[in-house]
PDB file of N, CA and C in Angstrom:
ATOM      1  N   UNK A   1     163.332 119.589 133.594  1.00  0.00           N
ATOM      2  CA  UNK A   1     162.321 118.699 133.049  1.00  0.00           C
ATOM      3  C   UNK A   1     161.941 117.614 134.057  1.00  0.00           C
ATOM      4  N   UNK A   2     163.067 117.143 134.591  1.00  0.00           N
ATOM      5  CA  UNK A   2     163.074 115.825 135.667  1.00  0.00           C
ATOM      6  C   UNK A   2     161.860 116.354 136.939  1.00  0.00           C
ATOM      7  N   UNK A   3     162.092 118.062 137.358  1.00  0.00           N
ATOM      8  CA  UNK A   3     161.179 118.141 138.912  1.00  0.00           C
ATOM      9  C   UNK A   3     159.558 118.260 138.292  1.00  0.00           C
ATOM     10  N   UNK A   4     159.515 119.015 136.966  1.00  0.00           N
ATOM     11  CA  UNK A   4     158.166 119.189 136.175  1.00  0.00           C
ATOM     12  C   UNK A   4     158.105 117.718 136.104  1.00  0.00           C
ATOM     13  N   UNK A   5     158.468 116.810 135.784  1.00  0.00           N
ATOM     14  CA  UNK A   5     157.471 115.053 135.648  1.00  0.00           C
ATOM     15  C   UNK A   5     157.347 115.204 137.171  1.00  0.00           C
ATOM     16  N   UNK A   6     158.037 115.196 138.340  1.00  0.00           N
ATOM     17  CA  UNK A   6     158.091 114.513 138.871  1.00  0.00           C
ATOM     18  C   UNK A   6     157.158 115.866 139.971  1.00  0.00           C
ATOM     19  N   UNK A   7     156.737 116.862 139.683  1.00  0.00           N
ATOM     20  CA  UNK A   7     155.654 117.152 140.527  1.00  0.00           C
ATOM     21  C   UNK A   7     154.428 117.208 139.860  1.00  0.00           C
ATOM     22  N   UNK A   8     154.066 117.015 138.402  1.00  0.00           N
ATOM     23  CA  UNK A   8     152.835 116.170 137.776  1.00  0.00           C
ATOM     24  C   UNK A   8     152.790 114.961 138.506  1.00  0.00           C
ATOM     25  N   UNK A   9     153.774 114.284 138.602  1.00  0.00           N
ATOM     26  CA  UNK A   9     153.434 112.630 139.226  1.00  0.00           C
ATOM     27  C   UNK A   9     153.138 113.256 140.479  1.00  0.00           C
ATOM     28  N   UNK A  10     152.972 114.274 141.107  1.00  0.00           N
ATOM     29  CA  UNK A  10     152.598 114.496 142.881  1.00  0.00           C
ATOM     30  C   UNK A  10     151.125 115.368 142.757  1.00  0.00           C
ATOM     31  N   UNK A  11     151.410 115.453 142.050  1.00  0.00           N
ATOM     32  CA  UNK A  11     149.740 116.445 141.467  1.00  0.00           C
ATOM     33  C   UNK A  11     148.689 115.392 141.105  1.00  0.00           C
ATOM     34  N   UNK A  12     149.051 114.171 140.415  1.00  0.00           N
ATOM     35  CA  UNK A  12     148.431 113.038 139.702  1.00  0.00           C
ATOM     36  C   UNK A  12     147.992 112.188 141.179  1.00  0.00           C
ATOM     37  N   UNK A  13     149.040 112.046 141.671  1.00  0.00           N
ATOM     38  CA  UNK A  13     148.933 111.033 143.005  1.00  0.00           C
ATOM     39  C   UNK A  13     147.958 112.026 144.078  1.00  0.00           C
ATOM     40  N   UNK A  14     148.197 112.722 143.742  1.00  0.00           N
ATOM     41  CA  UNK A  14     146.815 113.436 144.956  1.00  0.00           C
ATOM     42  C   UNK A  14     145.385 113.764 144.443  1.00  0.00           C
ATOM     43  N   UNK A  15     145.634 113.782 143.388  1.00  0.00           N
ATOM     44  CA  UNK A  15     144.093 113.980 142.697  1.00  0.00           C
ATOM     45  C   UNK A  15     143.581 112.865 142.458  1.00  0.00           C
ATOM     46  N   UNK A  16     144.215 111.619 142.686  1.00  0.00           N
ATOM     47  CA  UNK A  16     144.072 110.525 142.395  1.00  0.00           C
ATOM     48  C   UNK A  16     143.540 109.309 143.759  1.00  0.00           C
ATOM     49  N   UNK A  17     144.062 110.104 144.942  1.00  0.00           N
ATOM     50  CA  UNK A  17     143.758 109.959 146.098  1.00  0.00           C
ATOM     51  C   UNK A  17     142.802 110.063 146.488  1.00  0.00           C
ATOM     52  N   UNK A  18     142.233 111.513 145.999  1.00  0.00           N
ATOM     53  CA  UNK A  18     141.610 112.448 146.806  1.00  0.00           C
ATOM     54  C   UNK A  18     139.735 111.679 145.956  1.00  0.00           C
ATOM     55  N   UNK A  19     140.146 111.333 144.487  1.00  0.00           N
ATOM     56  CA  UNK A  19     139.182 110.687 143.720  1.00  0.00           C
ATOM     57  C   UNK A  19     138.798 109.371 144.571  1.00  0.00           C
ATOM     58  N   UNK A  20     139.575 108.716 144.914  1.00  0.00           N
ATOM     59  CA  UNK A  20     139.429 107.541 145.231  1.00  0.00           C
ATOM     60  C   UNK A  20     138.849 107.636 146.875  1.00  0.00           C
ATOM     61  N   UNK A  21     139.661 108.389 147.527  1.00  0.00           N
ATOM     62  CA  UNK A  21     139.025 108.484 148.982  1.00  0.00           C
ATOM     63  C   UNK A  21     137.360 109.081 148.828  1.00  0.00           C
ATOM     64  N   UNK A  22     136.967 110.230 147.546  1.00  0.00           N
ATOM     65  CA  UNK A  22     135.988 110.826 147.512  1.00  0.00           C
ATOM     66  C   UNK A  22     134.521 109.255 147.166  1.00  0.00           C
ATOM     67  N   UNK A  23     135.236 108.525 145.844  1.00  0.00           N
ATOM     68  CA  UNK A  23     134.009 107.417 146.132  1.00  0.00           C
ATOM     69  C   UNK A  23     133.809 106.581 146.819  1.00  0.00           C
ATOM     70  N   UNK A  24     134.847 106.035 147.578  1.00  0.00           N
ATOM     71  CA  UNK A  24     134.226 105.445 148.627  1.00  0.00           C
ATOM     72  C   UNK A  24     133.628 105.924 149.836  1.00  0.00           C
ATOM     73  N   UNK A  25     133.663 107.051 149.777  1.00  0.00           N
ATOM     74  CA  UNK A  25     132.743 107.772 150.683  1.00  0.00           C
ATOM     75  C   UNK A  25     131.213 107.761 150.394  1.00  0.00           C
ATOM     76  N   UNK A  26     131.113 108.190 148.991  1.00  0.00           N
ATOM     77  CA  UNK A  26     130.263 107.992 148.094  1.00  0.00           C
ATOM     78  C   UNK A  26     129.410 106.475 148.253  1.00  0.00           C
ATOM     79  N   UNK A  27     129.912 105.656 147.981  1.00  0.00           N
ATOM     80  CA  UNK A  27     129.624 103.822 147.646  1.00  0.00           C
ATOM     81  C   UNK A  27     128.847 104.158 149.072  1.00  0.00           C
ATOM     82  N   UNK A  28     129.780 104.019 149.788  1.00  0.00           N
ATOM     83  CA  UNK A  28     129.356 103.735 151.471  1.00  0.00           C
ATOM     84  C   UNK A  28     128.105 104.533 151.793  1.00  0.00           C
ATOM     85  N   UNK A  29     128.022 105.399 151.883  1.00  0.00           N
ATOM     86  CA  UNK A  29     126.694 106.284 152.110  1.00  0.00           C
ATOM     87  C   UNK A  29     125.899 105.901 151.270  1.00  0.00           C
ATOM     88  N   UNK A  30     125.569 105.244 150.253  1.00  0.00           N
ATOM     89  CA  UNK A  30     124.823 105.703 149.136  1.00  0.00           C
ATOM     90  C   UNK A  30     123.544 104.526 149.447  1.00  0.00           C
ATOM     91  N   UNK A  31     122.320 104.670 149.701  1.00  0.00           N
ATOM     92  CA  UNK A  31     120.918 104.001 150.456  1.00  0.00           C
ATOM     93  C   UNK A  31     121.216 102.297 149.635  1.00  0.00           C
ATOM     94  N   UNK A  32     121.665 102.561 148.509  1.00  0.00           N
ATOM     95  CA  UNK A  32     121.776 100.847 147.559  1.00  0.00           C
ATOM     96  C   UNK A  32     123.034 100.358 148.285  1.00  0.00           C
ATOM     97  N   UNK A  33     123.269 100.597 149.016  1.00  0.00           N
ATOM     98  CA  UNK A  33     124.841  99.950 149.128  1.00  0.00           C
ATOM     99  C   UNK A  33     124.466  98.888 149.934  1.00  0.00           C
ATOM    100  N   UNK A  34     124.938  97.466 148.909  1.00  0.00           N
ATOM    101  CA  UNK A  34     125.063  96.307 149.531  1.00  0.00           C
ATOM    102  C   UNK A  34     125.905  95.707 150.477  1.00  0.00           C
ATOM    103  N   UNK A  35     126.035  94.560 151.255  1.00  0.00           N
ATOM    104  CA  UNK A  35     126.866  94.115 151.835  1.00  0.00           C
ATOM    105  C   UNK A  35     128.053  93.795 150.639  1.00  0.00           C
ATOM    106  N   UNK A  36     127.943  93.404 149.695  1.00  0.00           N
ATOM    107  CA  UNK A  36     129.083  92.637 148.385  1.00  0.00           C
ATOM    108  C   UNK A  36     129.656  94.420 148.671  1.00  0.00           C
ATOM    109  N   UNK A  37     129.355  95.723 148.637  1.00  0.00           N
ATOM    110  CA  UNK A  37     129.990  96.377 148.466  1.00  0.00           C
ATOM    111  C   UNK A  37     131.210  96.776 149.281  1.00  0.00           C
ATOM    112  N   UNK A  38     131.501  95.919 150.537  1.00  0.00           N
ATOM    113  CA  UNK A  38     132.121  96.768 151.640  1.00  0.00           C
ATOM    114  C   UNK A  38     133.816  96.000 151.126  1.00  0.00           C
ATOM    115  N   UNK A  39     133.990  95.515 150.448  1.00  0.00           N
ATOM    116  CA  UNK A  39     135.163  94.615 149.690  1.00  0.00           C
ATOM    117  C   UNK A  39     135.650  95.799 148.984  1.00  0.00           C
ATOM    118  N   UNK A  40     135.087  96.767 148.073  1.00  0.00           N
ATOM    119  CA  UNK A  40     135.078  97.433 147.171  1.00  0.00           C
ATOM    120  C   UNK A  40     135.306  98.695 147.752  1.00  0.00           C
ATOM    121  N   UNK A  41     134.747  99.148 148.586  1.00  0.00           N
ATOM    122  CA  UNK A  41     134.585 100.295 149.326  1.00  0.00           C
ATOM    123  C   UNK A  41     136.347 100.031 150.306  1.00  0.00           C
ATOM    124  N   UNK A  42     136.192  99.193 151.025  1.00  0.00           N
ATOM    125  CA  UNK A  42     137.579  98.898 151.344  1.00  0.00           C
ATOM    126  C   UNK A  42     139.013  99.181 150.658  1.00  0.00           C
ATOM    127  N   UNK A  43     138.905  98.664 149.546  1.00  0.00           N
ATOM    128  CA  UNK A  43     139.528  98.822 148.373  1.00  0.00           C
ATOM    129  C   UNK A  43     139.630 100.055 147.527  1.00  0.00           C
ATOM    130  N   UNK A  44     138.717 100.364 147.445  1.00  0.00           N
ATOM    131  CA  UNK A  44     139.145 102.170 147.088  1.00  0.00           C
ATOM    132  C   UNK A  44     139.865 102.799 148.238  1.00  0.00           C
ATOM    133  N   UNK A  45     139.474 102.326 149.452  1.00  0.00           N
ATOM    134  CA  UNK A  45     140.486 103.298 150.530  1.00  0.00           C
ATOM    135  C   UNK A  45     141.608 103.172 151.091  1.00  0.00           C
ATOM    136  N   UNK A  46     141.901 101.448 150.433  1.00  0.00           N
ATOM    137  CA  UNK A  46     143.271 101.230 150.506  1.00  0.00           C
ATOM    138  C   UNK A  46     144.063 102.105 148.968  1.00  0.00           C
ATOM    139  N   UNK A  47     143.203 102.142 148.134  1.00  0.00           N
ATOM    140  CA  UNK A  47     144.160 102.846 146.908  1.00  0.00           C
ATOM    141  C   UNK A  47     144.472 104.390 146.876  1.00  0.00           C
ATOM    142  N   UNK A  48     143.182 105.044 147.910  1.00  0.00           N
ATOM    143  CA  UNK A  48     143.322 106.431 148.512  1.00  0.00           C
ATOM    144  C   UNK A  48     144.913 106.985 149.700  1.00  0.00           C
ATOM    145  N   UNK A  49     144.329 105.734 150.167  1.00  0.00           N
ATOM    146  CA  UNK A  49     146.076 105.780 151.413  1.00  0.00           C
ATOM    147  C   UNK A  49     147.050 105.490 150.387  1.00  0.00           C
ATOM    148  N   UNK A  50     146.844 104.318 149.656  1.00  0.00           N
ATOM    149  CA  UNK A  50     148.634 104.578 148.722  1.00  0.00           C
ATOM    150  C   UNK A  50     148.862 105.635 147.719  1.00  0.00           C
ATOM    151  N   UNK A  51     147.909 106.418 147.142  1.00  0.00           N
ATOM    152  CA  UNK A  51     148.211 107.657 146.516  1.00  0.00           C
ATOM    153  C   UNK A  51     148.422 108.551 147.532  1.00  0.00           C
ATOM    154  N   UNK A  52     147.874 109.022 148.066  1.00  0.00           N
ATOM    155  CA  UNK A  52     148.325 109.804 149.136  1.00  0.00           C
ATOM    156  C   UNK A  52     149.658 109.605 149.685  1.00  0.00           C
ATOM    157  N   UNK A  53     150.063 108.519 150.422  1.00  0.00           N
ATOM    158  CA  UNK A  53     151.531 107.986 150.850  1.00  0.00           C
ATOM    159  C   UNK A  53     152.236 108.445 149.213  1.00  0.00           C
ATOM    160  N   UNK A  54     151.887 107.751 148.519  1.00  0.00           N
ATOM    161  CA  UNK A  54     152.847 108.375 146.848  1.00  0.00           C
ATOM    162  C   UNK A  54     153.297 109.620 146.998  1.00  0.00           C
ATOM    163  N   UNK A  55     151.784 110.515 146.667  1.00  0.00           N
ATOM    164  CA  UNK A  55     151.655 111.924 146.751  1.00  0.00           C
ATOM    165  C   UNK A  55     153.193 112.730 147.570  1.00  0.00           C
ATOM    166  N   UNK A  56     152.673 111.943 149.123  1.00  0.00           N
ATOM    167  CA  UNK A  56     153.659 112.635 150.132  1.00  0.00           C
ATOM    168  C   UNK A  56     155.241 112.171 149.696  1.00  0.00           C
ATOM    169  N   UNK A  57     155.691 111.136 149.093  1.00  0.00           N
ATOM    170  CA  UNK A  57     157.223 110.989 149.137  1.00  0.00           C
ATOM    171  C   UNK A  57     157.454 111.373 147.696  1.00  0.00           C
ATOM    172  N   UNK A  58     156.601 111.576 147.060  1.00  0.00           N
ATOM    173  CA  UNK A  58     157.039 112.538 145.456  1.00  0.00           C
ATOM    174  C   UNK A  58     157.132 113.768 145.884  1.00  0.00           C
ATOM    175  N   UNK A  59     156.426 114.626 146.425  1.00  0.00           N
ATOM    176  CA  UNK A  59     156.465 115.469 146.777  1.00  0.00           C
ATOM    177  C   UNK A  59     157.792 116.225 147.790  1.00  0.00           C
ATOM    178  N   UNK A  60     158.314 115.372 149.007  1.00  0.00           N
ATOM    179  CA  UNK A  60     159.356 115.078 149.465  1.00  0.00           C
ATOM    180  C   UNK A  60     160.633 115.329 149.344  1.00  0.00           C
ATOM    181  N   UNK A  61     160.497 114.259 148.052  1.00  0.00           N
ATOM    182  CA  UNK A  61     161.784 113.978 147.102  1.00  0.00           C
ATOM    183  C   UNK A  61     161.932 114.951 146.181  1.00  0.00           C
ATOM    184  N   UNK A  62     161.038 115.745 145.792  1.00  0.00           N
ATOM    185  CA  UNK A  62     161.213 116.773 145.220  1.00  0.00           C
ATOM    186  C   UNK A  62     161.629 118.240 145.734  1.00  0.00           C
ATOM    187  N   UNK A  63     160.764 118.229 146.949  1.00  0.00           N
ATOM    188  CA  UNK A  63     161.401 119.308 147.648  1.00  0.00           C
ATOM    189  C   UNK A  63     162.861 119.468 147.756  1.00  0.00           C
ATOM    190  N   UNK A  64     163.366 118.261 148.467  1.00  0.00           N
ATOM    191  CA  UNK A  64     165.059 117.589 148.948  1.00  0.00           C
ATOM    192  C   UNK A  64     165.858 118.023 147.300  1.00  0.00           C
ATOM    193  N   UNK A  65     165.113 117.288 146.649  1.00  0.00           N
ATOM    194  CA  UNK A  65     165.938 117.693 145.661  1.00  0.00           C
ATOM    195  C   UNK A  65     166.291 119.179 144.506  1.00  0.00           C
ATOM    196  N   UNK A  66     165.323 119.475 144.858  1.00  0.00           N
ATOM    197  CA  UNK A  66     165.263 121.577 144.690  1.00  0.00           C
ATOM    198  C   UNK A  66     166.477 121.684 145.644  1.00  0.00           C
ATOM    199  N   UNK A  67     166.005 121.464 147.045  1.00  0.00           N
ATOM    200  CA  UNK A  67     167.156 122.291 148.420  1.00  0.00           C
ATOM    201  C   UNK A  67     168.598 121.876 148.012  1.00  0.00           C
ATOM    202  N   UNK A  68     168.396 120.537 147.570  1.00  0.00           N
ATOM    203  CA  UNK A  68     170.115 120.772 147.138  1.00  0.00           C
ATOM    204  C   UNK A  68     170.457 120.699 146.217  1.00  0.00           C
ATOM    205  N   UNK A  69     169.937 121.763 145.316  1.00  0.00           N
ATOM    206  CA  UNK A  69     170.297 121.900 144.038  1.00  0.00           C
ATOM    207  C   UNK A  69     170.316 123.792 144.275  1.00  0.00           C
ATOM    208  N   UNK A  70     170.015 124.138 145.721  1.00  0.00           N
ATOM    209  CA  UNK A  70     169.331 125.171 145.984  1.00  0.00           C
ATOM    210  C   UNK A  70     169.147 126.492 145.099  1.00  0.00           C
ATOM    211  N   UNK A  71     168.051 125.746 144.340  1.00  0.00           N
ATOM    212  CA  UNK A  71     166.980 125.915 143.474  1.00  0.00           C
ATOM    213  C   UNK A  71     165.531 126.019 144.617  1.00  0.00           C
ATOM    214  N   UNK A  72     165.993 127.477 145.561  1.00  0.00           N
ATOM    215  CA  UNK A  72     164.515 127.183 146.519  1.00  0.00           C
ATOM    216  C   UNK A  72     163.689 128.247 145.776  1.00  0.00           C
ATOM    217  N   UNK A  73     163.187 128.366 145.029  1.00  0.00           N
ATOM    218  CA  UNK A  73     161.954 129.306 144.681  1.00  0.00           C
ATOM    219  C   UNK A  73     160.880 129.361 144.926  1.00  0.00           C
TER     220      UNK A  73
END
């Protein structure tokens, strides 16, 4: 039960990344984009790098913890 939460939480953190890196790509390109927006746009891509960084040490820790349980399937 413990590696199923805990590779939803690595599935969540990357889709969650991948959302966040996707609109500020979005914001930034987009012809209305103001100067007030580059705070915001910033800010989604700092929350893209920390899901991602998440993503990677859930993911990690899960692996490590399959191998020594060696539970490698």
């Amino acid at each position: 039960m413990t590696s199923r939460t805990a590779g939803f939480g690595t599935l969540l953190s990357a889709v969650l990344g991948v959302y966040f890196g996707f609109m500020a790509y979005v914001i930034d390109q987009s012809d209305s984009a103001i100067e007030a927006d580059r705070p915001l746009v910033l800010g989604l891509r700092v929350l893209a790098g920390a899901c991602a960084i998440a993503a990677f040490c859930f993911g990690m820790a899960l692996l490590d913890a399959r191998s020594a349980r060696g539970d490698d399937r």
